[in-house]
ModelCIF file with pLDDT and N, C-alpha, C, O atoms, coordinates in Angstrom:
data_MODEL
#
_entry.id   MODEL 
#
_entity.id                         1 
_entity.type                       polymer 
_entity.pdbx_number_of_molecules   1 
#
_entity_poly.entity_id                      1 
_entity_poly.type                           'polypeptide(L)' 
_entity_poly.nstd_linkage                   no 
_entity_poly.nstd_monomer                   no 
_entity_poly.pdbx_seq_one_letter_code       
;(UNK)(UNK)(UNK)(UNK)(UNK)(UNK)(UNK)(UNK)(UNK)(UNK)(UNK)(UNK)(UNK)(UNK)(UNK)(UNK)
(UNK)(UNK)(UNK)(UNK)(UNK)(UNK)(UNK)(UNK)(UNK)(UNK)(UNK)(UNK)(UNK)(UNK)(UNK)(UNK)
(UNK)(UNK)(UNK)(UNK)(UNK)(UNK)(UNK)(UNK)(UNK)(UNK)(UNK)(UNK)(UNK)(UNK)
;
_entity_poly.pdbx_seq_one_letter_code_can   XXXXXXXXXXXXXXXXXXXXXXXXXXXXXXXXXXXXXXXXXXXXXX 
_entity_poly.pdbx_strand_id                 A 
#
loop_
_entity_poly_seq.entity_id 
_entity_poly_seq.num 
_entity_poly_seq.mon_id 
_entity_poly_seq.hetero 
1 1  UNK n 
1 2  UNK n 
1 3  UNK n 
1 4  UNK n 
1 5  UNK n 
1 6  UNK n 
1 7  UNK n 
1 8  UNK n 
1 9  UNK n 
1 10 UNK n 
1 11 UNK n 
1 12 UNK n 
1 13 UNK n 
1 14 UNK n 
1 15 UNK n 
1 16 UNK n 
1 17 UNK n 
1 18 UNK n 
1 19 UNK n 
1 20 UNK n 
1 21 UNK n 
1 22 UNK n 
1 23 UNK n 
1 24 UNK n 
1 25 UNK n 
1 26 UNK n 
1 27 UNK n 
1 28 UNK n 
1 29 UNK n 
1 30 UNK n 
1 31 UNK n 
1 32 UNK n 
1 33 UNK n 
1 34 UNK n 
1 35 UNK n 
1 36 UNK n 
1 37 UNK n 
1 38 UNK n 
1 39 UNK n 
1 40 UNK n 
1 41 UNK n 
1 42 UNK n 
1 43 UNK n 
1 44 UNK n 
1 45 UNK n 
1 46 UNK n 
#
_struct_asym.id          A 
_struct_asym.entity_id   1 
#
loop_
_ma_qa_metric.id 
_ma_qa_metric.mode 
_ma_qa_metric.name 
_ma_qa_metric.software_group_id 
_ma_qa_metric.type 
1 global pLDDT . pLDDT 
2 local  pLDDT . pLDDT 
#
_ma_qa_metric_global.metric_id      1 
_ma_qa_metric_global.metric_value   68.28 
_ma_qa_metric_global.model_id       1 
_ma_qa_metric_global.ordinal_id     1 
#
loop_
_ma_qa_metric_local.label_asym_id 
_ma_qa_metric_local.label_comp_id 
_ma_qa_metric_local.label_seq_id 
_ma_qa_metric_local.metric_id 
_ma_qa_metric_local.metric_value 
_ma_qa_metric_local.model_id 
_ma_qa_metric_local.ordinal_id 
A UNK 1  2 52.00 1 1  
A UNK 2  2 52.00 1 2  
A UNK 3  2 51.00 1 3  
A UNK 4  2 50.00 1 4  
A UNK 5  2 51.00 1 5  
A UNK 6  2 48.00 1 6  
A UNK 7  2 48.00 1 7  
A UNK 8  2 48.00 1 8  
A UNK 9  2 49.00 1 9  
A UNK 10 2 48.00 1 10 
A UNK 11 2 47.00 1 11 
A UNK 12 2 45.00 1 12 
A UNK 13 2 48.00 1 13 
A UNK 14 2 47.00 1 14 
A UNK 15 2 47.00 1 15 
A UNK 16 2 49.00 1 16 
A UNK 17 2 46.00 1 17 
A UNK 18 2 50.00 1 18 
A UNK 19 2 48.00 1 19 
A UNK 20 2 48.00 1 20 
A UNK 21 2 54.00 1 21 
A UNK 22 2 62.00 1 22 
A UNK 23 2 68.00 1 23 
A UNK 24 2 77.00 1 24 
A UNK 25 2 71.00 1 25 
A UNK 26 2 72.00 1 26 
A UNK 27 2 71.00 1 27 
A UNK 28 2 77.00 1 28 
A UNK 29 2 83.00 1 29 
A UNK 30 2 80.00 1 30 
A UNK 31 2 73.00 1 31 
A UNK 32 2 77.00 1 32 
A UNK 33 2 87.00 1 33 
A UNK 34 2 87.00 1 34 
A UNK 35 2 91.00 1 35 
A UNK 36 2 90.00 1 36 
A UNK 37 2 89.00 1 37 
A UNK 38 2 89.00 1 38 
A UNK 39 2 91.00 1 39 
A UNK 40 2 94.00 1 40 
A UNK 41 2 97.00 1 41 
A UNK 42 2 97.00 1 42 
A UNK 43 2 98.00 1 43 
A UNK 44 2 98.00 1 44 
A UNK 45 2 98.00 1 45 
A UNK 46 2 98.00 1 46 
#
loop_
_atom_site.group_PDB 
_atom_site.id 
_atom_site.type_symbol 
_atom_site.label_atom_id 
_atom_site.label_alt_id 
_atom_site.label_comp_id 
_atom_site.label_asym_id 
_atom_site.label_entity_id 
_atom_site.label_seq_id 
_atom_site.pdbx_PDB_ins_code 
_atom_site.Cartn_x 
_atom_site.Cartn_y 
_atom_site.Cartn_z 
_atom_site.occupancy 
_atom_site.B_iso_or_equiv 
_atom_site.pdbx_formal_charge 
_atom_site.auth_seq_id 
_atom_site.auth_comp_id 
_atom_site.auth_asym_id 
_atom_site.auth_atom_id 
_atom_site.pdbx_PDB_model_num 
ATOM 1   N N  . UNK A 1 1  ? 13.261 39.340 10.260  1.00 52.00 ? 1  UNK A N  1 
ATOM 2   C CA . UNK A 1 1  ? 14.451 38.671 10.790  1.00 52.00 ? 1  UNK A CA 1 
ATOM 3   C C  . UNK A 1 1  ? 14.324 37.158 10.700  1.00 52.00 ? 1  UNK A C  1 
ATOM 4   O O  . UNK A 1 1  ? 15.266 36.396 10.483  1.00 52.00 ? 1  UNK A O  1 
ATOM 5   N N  . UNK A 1 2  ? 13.023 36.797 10.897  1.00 52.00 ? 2  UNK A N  1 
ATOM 6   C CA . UNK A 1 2  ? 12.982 35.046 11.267  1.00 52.00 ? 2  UNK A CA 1 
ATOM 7   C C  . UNK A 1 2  ? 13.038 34.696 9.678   1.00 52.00 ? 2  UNK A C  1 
ATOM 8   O O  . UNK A 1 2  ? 13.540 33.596 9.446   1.00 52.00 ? 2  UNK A O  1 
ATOM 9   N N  . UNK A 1 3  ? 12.631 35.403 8.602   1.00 51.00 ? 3  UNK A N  1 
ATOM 10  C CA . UNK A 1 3  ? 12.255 34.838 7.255   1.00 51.00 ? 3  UNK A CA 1 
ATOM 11  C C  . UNK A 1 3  ? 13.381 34.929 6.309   1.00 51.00 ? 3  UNK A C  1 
ATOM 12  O O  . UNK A 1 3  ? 13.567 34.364 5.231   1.00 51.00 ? 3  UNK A O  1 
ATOM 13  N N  . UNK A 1 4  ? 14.372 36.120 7.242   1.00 50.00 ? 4  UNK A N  1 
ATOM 14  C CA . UNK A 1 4  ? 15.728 36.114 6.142   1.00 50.00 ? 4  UNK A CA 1 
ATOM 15  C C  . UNK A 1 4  ? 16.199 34.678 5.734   1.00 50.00 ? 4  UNK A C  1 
ATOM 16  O O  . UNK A 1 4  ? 15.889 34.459 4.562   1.00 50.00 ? 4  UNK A O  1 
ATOM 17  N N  . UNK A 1 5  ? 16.875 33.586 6.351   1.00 51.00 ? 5  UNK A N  1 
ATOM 18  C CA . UNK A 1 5  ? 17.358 32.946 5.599   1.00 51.00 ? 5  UNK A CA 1 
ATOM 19  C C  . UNK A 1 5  ? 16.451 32.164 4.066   1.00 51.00 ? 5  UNK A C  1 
ATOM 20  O O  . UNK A 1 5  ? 16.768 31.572 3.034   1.00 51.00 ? 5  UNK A O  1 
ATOM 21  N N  . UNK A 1 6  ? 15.310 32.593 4.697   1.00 48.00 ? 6  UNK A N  1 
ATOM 22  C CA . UNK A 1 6  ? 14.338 31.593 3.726   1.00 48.00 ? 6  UNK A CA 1 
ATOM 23  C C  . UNK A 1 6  ? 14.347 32.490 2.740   1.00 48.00 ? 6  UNK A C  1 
ATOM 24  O O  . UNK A 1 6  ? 14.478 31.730 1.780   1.00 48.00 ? 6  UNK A O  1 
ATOM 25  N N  . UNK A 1 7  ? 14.292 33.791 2.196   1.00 48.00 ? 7  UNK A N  1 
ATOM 26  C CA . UNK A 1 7  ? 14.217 34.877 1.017   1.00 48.00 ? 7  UNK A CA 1 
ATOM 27  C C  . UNK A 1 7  ? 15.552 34.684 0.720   1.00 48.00 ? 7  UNK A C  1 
ATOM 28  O O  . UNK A 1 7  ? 15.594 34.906 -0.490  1.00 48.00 ? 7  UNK A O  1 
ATOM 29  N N  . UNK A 1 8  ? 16.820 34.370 1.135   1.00 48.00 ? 8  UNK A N  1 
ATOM 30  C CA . UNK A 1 8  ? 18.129 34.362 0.769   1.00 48.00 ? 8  UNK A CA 1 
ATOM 31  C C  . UNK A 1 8  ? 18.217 33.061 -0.022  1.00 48.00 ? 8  UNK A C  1 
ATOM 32  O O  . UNK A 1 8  ? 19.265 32.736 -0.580  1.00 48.00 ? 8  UNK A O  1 
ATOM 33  N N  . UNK A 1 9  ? 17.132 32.333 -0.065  1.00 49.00 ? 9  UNK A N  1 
ATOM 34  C CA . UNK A 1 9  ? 17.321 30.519 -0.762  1.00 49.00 ? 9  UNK A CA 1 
ATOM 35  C C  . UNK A 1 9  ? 16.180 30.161 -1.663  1.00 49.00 ? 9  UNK A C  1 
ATOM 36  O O  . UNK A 1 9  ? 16.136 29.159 -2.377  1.00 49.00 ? 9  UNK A O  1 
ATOM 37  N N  . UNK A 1 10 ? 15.100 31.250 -1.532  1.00 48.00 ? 10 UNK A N  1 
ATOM 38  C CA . UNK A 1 10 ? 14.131 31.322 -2.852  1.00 48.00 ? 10 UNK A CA 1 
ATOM 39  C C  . UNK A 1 10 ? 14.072 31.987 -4.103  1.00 48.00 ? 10 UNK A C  1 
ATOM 40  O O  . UNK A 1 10 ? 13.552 33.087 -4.289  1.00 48.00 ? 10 UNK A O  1 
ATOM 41  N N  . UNK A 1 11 ? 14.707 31.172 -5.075  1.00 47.00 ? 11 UNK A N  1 
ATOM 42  C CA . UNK A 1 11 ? 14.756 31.285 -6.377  1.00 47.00 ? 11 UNK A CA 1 
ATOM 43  C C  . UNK A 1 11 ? 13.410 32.172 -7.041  1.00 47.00 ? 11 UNK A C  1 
ATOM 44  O O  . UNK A 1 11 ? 13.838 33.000 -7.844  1.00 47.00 ? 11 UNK A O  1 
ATOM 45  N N  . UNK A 1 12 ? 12.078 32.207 -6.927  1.00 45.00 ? 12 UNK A N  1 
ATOM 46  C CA . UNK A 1 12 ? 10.551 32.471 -7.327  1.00 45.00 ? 12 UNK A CA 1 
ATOM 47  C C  . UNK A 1 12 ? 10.746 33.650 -6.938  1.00 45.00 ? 12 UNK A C  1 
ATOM 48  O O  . UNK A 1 12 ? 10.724 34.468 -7.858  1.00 45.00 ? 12 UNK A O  1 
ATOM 49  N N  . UNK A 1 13 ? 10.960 34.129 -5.756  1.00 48.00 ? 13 UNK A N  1 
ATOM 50  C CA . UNK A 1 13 ? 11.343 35.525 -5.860  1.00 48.00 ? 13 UNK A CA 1 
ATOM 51  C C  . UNK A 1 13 ? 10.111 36.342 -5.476  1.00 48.00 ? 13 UNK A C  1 
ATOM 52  O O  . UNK A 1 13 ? 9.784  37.408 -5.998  1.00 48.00 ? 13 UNK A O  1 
ATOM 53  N N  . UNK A 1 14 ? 9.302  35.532 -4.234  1.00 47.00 ? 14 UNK A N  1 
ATOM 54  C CA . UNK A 1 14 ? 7.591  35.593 -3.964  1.00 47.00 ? 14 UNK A CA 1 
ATOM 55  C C  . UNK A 1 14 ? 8.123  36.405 -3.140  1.00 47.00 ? 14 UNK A C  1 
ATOM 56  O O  . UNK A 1 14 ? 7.976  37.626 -3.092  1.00 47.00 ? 14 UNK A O  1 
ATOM 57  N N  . UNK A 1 15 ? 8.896  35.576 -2.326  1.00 47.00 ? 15 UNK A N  1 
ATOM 58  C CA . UNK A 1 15 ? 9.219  35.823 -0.654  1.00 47.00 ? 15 UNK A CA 1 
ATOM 59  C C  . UNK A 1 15 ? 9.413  37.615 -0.624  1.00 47.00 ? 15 UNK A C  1 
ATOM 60  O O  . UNK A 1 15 ? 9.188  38.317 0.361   1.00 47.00 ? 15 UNK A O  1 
ATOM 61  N N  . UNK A 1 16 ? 9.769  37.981 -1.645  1.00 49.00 ? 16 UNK A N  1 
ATOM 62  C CA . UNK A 1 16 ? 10.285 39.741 -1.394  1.00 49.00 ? 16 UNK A CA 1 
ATOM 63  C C  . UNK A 1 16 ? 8.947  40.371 -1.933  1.00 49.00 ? 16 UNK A C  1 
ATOM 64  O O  . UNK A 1 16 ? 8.885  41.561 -2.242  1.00 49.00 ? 16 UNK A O  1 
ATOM 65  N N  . UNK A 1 17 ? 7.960  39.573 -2.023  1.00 46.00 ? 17 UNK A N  1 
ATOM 66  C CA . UNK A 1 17 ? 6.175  40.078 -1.862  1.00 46.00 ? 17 UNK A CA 1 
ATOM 67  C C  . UNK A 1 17 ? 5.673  40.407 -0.511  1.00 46.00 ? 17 UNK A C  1 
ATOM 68  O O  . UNK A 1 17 ? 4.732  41.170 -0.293  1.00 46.00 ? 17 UNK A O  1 
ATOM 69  N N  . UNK A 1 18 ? 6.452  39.700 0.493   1.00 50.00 ? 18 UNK A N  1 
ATOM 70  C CA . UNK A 1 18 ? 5.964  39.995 2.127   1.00 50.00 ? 18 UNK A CA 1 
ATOM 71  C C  . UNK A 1 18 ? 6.190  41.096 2.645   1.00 50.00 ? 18 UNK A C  1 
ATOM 72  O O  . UNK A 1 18 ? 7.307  41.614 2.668   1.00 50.00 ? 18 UNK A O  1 
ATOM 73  N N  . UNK A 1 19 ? 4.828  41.749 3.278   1.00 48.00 ? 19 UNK A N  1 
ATOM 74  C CA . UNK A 1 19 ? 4.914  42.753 3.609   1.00 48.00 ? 19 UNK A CA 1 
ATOM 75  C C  . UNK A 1 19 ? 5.569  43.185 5.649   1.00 48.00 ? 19 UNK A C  1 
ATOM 76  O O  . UNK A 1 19 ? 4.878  43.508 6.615   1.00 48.00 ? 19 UNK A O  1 
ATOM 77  N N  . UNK A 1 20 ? 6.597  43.048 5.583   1.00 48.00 ? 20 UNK A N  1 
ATOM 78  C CA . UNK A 1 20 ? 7.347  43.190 6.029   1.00 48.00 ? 20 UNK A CA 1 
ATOM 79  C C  . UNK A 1 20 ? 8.206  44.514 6.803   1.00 48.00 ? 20 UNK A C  1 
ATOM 80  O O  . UNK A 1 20 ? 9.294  44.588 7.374   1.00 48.00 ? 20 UNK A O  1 
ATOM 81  N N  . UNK A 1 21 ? 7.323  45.302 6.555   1.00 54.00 ? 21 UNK A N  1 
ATOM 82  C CA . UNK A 1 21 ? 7.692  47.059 7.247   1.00 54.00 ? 21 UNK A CA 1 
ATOM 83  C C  . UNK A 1 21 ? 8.878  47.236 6.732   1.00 54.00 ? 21 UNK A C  1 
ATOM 84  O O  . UNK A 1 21 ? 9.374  46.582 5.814   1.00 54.00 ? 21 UNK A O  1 
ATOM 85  N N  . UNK A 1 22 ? 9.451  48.308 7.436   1.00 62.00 ? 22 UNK A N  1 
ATOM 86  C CA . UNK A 1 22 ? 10.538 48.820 7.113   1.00 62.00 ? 22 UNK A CA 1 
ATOM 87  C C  . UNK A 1 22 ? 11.983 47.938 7.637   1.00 62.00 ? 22 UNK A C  1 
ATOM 88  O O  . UNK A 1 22 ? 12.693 48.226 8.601   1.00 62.00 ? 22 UNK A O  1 
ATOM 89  N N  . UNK A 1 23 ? 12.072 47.341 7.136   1.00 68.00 ? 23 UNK A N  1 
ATOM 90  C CA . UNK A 1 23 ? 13.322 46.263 7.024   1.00 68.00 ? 23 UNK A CA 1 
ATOM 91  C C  . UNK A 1 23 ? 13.722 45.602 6.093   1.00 68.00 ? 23 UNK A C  1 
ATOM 92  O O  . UNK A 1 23 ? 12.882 45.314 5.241   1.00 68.00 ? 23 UNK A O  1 
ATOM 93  N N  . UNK A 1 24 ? 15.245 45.082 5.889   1.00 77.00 ? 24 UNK A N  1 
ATOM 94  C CA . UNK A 1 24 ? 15.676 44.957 4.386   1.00 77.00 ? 24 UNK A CA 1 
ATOM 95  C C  . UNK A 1 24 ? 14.646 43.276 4.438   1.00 77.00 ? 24 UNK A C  1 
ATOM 96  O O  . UNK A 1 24 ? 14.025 42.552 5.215   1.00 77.00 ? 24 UNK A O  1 
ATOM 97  N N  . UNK A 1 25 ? 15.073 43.405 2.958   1.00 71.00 ? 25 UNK A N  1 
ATOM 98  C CA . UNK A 1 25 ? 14.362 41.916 2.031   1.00 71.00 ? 25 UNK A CA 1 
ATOM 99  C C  . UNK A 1 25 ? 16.269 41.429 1.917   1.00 71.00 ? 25 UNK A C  1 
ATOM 100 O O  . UNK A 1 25 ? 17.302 42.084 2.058   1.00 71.00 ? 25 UNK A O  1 
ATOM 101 N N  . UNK A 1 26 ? 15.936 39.719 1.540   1.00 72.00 ? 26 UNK A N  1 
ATOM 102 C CA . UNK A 1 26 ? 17.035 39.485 1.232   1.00 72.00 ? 26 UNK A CA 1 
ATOM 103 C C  . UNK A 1 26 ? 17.133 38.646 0.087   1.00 72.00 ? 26 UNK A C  1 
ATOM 104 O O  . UNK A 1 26 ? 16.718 37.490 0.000   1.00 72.00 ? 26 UNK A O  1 
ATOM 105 N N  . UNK A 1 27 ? 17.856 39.480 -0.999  1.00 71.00 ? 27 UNK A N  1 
ATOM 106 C CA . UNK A 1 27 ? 17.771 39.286 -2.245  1.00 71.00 ? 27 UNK A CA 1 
ATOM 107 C C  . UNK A 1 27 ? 19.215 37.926 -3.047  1.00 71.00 ? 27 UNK A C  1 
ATOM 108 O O  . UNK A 1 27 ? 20.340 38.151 -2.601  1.00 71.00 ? 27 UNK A O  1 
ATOM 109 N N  . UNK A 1 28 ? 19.157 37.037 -3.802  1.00 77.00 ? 28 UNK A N  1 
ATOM 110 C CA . UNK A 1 28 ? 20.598 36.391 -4.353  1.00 77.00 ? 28 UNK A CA 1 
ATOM 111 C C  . UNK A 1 28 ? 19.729 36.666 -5.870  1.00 77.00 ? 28 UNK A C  1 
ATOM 112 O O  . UNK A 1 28 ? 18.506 36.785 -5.943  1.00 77.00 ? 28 UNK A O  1 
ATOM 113 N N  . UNK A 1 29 ? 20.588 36.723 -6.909  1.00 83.00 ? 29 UNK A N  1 
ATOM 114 C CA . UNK A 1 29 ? 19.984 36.344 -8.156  1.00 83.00 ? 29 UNK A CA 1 
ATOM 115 C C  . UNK A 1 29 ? 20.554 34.836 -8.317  1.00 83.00 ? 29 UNK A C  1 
ATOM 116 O O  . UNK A 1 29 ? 20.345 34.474 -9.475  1.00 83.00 ? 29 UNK A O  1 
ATOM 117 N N  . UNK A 1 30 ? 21.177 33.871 -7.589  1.00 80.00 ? 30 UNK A N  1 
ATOM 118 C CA . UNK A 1 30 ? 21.785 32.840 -7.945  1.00 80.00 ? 30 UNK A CA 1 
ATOM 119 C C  . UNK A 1 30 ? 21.079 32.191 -6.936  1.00 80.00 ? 30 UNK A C  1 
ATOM 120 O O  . UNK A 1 30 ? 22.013 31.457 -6.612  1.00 80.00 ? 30 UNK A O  1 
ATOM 121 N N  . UNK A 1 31 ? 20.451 31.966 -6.406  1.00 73.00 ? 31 UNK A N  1 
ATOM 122 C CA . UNK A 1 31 ? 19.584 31.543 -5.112  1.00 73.00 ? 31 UNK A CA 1 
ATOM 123 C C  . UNK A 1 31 ? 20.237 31.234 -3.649  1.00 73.00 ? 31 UNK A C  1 
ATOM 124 O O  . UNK A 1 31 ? 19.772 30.784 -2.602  1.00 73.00 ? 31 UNK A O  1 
ATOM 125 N N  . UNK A 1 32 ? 21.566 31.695 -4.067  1.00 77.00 ? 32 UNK A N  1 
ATOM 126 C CA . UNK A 1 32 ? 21.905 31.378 -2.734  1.00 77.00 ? 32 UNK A CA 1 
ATOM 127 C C  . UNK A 1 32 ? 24.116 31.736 -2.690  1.00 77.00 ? 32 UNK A C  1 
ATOM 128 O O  . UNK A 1 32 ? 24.717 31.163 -3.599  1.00 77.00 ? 32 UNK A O  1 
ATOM 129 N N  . UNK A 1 33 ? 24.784 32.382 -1.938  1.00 87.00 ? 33 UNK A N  1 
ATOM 130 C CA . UNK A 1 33 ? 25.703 32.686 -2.197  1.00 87.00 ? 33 UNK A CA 1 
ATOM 131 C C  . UNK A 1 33 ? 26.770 32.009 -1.304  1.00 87.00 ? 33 UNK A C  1 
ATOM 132 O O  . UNK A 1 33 ? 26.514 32.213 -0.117  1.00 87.00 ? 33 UNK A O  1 
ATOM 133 N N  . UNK A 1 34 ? 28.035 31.168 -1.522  1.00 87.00 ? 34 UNK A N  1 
ATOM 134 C CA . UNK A 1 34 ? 28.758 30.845 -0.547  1.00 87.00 ? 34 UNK A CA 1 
ATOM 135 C C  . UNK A 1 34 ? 29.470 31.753 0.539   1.00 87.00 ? 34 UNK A C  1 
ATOM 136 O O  . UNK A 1 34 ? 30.669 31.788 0.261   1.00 87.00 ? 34 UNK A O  1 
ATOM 137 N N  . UNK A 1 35 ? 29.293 32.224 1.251   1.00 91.00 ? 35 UNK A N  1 
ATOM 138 C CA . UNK A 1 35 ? 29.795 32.985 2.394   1.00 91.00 ? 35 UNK A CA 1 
ATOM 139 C C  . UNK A 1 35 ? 31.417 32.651 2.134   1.00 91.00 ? 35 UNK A C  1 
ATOM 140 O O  . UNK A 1 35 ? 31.955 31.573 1.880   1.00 91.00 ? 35 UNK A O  1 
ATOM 141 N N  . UNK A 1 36 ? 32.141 34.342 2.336   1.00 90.00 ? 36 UNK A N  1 
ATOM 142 C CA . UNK A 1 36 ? 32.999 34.593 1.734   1.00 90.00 ? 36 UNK A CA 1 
ATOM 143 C C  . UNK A 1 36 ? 34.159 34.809 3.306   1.00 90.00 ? 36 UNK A C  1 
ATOM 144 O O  . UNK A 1 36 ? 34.196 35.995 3.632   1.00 90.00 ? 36 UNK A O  1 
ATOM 145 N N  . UNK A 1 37 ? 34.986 33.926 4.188   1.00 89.00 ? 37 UNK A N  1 
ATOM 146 C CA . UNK A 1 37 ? 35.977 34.308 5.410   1.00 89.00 ? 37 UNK A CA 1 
ATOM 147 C C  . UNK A 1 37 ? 36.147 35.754 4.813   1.00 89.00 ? 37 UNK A C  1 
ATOM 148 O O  . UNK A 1 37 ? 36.085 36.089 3.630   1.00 89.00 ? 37 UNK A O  1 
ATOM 149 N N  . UNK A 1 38 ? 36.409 36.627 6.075   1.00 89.00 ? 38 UNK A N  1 
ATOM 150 C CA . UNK A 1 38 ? 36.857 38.130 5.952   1.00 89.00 ? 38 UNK A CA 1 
ATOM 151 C C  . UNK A 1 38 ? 38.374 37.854 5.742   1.00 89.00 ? 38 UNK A C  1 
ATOM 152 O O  . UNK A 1 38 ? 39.048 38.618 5.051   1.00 89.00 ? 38 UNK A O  1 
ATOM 153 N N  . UNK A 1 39 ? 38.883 36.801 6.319   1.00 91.00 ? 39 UNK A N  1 
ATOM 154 C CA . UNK A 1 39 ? 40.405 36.763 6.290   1.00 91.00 ? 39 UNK A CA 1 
ATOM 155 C C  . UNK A 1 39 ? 40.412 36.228 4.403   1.00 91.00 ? 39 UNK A C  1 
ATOM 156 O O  . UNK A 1 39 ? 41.239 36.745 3.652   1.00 91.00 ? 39 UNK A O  1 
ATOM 157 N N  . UNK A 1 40 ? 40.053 35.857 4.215   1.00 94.00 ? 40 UNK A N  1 
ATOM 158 C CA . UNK A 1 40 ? 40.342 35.727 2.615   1.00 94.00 ? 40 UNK A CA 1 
ATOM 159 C C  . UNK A 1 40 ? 40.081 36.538 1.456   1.00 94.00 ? 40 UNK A C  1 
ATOM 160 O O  . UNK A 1 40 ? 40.623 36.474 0.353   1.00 94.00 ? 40 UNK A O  1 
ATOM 161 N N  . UNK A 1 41 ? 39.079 37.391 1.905   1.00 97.00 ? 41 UNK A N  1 
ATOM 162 C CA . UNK A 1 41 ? 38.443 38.304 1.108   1.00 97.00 ? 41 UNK A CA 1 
ATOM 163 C C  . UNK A 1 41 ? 39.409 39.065 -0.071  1.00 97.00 ? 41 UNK A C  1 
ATOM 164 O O  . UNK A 1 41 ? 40.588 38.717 -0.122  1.00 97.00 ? 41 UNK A O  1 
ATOM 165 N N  . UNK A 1 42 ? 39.094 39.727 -0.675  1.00 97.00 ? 42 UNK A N  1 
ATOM 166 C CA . UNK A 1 42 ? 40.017 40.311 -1.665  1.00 97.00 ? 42 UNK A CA 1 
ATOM 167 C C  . UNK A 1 42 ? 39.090 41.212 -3.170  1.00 97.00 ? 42 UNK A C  1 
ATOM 168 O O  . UNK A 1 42 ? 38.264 40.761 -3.964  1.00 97.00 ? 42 UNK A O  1 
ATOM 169 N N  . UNK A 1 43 ? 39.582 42.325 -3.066  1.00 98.00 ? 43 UNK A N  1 
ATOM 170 C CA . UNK A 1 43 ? 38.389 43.581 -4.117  1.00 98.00 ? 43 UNK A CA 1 
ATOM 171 C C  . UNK A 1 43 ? 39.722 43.824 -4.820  1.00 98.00 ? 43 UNK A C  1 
ATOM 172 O O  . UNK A 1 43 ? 40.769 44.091 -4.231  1.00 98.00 ? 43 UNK A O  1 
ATOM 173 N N  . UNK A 1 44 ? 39.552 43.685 -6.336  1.00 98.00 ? 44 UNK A N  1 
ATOM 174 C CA . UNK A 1 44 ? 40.656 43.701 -7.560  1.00 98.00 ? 44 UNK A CA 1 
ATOM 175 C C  . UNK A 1 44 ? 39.915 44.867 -7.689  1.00 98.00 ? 44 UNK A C  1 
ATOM 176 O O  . UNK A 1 44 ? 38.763 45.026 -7.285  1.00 98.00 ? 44 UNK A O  1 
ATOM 177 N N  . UNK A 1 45 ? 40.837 45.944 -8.453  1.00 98.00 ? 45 UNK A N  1 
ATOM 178 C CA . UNK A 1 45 ? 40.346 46.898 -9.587  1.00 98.00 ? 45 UNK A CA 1 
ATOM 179 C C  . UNK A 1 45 ? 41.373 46.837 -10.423 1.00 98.00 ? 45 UNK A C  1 
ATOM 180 O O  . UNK A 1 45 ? 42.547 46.865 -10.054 1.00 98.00 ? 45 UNK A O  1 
ATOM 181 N N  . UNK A 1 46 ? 41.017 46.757 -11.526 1.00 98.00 ? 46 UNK A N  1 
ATOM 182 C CA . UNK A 1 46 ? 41.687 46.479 -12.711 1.00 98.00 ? 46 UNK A CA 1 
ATOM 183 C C  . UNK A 1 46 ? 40.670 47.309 -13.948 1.00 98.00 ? 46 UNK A C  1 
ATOM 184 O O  . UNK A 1 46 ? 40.984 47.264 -15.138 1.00 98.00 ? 46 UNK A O  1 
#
């Protein structure tokens, strides 16, 4: 819990080496994602 934001902003991709029990890792392939308002949100299928 205390290390999520820091695995959500490391690019190296170490941080999801910590052994960490059974709890999620937190993964971006872009190092980091702008947080998306629920009121704006929007899922196309096309």
């Amino acid at each position: 819990a205390a290390l999520a934001p820091i695995q959500t902003r490391d690019p190296t991709g170490l941080s999801g080496l910590l052994p960490l029990g059974n709890t999620f890792r937190y993964y971006s392939v872009t190092g980091g994602v702008d947080e998306q308002d629920a009121g704006d949100y929007r899922l196309s299928v096309s």
